[in-house]
PDB file of N, CA and C in Angstrom:
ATOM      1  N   UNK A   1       0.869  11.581 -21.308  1.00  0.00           N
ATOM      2  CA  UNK A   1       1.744  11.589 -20.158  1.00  0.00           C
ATOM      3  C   UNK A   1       0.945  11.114 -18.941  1.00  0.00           C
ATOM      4  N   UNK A   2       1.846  10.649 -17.946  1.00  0.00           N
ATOM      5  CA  UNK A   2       1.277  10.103 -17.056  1.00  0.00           C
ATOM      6  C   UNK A   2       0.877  11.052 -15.795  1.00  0.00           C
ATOM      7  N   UNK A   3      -0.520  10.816 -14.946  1.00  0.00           N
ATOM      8  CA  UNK A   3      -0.693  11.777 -14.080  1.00  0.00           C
ATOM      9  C   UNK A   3       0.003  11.201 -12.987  1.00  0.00           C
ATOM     10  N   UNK A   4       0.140  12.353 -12.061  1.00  0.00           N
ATOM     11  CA  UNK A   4       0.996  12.035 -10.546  1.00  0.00           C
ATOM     12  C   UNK A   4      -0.161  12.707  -9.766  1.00  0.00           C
ATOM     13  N   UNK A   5      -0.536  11.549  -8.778  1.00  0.00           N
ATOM     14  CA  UNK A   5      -1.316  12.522  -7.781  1.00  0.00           C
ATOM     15  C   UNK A   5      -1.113  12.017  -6.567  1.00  0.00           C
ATOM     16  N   UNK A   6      -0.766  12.394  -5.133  1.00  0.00           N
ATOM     17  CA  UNK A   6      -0.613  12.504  -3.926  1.00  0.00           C
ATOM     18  C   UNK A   6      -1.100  10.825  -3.514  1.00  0.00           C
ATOM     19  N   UNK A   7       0.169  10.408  -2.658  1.00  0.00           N
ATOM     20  CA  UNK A   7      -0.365   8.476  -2.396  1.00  0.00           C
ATOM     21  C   UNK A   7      -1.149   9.063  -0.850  1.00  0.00           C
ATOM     22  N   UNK A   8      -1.851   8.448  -0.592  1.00  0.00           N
ATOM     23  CA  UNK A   8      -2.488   8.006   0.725  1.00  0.00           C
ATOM     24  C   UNK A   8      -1.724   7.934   1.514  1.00  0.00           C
ATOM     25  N   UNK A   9      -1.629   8.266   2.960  1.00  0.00           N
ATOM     26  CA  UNK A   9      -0.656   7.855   4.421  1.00  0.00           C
ATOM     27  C   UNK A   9      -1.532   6.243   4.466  1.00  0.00           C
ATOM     28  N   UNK A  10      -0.395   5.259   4.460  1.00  0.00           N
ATOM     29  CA  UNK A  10      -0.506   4.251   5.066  1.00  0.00           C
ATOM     30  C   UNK A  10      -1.928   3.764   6.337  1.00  0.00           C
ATOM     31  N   UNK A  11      -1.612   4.529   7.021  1.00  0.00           N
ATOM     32  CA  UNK A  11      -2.460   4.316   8.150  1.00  0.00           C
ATOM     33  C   UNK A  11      -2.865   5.524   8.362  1.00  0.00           C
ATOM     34  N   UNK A  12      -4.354   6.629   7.894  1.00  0.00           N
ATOM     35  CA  UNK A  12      -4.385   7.400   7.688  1.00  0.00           C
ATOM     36  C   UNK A  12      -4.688   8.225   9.287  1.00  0.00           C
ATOM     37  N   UNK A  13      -5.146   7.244  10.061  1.00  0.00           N
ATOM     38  CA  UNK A  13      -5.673   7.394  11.431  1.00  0.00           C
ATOM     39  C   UNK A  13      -4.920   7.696  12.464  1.00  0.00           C
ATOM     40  N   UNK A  14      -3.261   8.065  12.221  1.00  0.00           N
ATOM     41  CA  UNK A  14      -2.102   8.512  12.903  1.00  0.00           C
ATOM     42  C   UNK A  14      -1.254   9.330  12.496  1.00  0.00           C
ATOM     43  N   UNK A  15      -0.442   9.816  12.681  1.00  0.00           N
ATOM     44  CA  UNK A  15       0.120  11.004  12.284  1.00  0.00           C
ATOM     45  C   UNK A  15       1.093  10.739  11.280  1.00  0.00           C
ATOM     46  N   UNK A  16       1.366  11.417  10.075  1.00  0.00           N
ATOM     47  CA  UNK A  16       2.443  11.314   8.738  1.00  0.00           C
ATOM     48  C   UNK A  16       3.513  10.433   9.273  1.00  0.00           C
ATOM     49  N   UNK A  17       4.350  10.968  10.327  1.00  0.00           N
ATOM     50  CA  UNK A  17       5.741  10.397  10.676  1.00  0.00           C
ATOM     51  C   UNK A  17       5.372   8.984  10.712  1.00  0.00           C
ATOM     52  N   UNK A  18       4.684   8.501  11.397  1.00  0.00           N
ATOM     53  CA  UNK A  18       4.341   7.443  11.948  1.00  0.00           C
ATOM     54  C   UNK A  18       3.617   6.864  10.826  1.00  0.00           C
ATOM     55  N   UNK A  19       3.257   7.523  10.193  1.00  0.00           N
ATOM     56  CA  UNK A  19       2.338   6.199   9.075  1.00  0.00           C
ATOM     57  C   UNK A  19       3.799   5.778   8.314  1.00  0.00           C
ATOM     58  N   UNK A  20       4.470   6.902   8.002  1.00  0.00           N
ATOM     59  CA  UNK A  20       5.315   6.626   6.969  1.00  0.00           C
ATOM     60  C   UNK A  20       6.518   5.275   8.123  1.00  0.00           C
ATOM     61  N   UNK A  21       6.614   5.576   8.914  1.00  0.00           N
ATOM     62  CA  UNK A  21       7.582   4.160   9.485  1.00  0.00           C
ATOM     63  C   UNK A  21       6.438   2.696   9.600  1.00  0.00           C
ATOM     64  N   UNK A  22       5.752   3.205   9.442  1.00  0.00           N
ATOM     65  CA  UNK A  22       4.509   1.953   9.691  1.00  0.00           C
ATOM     66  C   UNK A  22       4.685   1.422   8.709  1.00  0.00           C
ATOM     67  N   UNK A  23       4.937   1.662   7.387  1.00  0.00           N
ATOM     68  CA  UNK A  23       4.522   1.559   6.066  1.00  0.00           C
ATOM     69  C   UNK A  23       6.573   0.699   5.418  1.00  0.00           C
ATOM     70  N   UNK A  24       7.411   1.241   6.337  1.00  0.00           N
ATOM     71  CA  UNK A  24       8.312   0.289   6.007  1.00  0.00           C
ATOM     72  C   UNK A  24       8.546  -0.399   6.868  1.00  0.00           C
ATOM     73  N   UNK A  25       7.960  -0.848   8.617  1.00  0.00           N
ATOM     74  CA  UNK A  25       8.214  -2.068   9.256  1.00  0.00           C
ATOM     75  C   UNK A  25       7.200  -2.916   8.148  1.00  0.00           C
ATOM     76  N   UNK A  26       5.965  -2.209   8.155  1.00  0.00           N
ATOM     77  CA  UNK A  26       5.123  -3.669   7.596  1.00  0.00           C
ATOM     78  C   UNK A  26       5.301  -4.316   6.017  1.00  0.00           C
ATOM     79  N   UNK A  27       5.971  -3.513   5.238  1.00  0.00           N
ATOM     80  CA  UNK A  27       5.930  -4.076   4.226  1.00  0.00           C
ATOM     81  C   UNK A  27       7.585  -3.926   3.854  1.00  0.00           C
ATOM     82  N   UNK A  28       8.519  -3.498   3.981  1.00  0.00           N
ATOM     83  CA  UNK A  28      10.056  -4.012   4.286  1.00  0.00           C
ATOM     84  C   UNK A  28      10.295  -5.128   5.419  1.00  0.00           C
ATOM     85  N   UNK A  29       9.714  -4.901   6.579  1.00  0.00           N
ATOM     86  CA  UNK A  29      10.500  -5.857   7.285  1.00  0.00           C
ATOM     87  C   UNK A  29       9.095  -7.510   7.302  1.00  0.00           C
ATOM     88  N   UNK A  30       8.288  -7.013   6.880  1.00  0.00           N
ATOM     89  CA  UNK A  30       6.995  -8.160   6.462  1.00  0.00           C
ATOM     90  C   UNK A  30       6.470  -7.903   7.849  1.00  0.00           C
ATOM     91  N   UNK A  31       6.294  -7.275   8.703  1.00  0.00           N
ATOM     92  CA  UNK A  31       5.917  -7.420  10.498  1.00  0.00           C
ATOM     93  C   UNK A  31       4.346  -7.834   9.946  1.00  0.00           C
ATOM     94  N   UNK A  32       3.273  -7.953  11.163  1.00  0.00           N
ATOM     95  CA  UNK A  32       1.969  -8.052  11.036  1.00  0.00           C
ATOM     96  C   UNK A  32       1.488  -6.809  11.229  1.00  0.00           C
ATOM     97  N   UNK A  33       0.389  -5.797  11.177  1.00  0.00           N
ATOM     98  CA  UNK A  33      -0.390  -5.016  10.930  1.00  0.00           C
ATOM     99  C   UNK A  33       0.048  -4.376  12.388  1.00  0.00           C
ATOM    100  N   UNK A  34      -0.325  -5.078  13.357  1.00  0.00           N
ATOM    101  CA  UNK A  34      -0.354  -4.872  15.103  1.00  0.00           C
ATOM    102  C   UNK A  34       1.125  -4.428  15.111  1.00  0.00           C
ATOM    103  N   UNK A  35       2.270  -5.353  15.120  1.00  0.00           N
ATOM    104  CA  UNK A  35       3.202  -5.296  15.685  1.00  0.00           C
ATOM    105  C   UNK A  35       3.936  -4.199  14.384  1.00  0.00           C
ATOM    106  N   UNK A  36       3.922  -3.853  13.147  1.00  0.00           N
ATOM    107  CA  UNK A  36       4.272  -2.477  12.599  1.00  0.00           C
ATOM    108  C   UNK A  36       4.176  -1.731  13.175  1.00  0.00           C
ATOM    109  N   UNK A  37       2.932  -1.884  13.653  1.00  0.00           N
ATOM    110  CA  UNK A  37       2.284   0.103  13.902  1.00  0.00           C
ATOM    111  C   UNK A  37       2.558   0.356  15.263  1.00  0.00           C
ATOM    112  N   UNK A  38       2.910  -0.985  16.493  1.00  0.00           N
ATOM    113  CA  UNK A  38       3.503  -0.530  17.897  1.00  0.00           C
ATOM    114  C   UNK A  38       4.806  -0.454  17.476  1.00  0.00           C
ATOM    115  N   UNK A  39       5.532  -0.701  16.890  1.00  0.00           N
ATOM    116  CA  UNK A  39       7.350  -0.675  16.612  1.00  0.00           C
ATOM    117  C   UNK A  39       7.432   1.227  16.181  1.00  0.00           C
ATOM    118  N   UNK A  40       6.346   1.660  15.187  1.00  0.00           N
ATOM    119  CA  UNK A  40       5.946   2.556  14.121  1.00  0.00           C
ATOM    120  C   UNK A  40       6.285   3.445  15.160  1.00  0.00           C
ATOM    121  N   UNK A  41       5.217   3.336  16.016  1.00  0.00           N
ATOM    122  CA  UNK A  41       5.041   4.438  17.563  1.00  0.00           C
ATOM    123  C   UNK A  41       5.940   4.732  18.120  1.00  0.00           C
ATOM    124  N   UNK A  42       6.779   3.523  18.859  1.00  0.00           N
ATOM    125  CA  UNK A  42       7.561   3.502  19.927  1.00  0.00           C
ATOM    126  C   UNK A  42       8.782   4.420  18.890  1.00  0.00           C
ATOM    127  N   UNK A  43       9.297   3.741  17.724  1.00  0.00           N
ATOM    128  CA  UNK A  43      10.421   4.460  17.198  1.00  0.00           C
ATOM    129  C   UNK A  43       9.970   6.185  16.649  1.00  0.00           C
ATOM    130  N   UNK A  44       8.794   6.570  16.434  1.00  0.00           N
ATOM    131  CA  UNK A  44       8.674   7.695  16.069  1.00  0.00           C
ATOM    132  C   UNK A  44       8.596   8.805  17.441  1.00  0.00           C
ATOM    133  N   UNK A  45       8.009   8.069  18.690  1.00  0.00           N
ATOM    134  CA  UNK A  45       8.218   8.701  20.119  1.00  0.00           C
ATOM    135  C   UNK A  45       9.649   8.925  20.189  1.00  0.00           C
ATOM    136  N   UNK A  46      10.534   8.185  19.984  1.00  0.00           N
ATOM    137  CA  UNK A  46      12.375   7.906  20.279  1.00  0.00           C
ATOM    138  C   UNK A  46      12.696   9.202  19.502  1.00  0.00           C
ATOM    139  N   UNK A  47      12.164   9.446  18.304  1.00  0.00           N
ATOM    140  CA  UNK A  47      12.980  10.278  17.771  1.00  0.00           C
ATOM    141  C   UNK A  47      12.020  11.542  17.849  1.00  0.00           C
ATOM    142  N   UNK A  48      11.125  11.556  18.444  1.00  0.00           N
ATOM    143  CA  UNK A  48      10.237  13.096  18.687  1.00  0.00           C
ATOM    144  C   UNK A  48       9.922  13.182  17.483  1.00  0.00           C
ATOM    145  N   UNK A  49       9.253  12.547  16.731  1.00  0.00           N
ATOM    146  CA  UNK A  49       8.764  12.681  15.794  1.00  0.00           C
ATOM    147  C   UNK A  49       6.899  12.745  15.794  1.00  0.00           C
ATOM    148  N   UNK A  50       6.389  11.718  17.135  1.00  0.00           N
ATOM    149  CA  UNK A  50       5.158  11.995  17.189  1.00  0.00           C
ATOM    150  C   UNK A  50       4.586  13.471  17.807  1.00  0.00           C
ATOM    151  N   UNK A  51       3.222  13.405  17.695  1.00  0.00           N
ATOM    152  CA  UNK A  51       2.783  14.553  18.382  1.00  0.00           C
ATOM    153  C   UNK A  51       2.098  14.298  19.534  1.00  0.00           C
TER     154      UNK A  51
END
């Protein structure tokens, strides 16, 4: 059987919420590295999701 073990946060250097939206601008919407992770921010601030 196959093991399951815990994936990595995207961008481990920011907080869960935010890695995890980082992780579908940049690789759902194809963004570049930079402009994911400011979209990542701004929308996880909008919804009080950062800390």
């Amino acid at each position: 059987m196959k093991s399951t073990r815990p994936i990595a946060p995207a961008k481990p250097s920011v907080p869960h919420p935010v890695s995890l939206i980082y992780t579908i601008y940049r690789h759902g919407a194809r963004l570049s590295e930079r402009e994911a992770l400011e979209r990542a921010q701004a929308t996880a601030s909008r919804l009080g999701l950062s800390s």
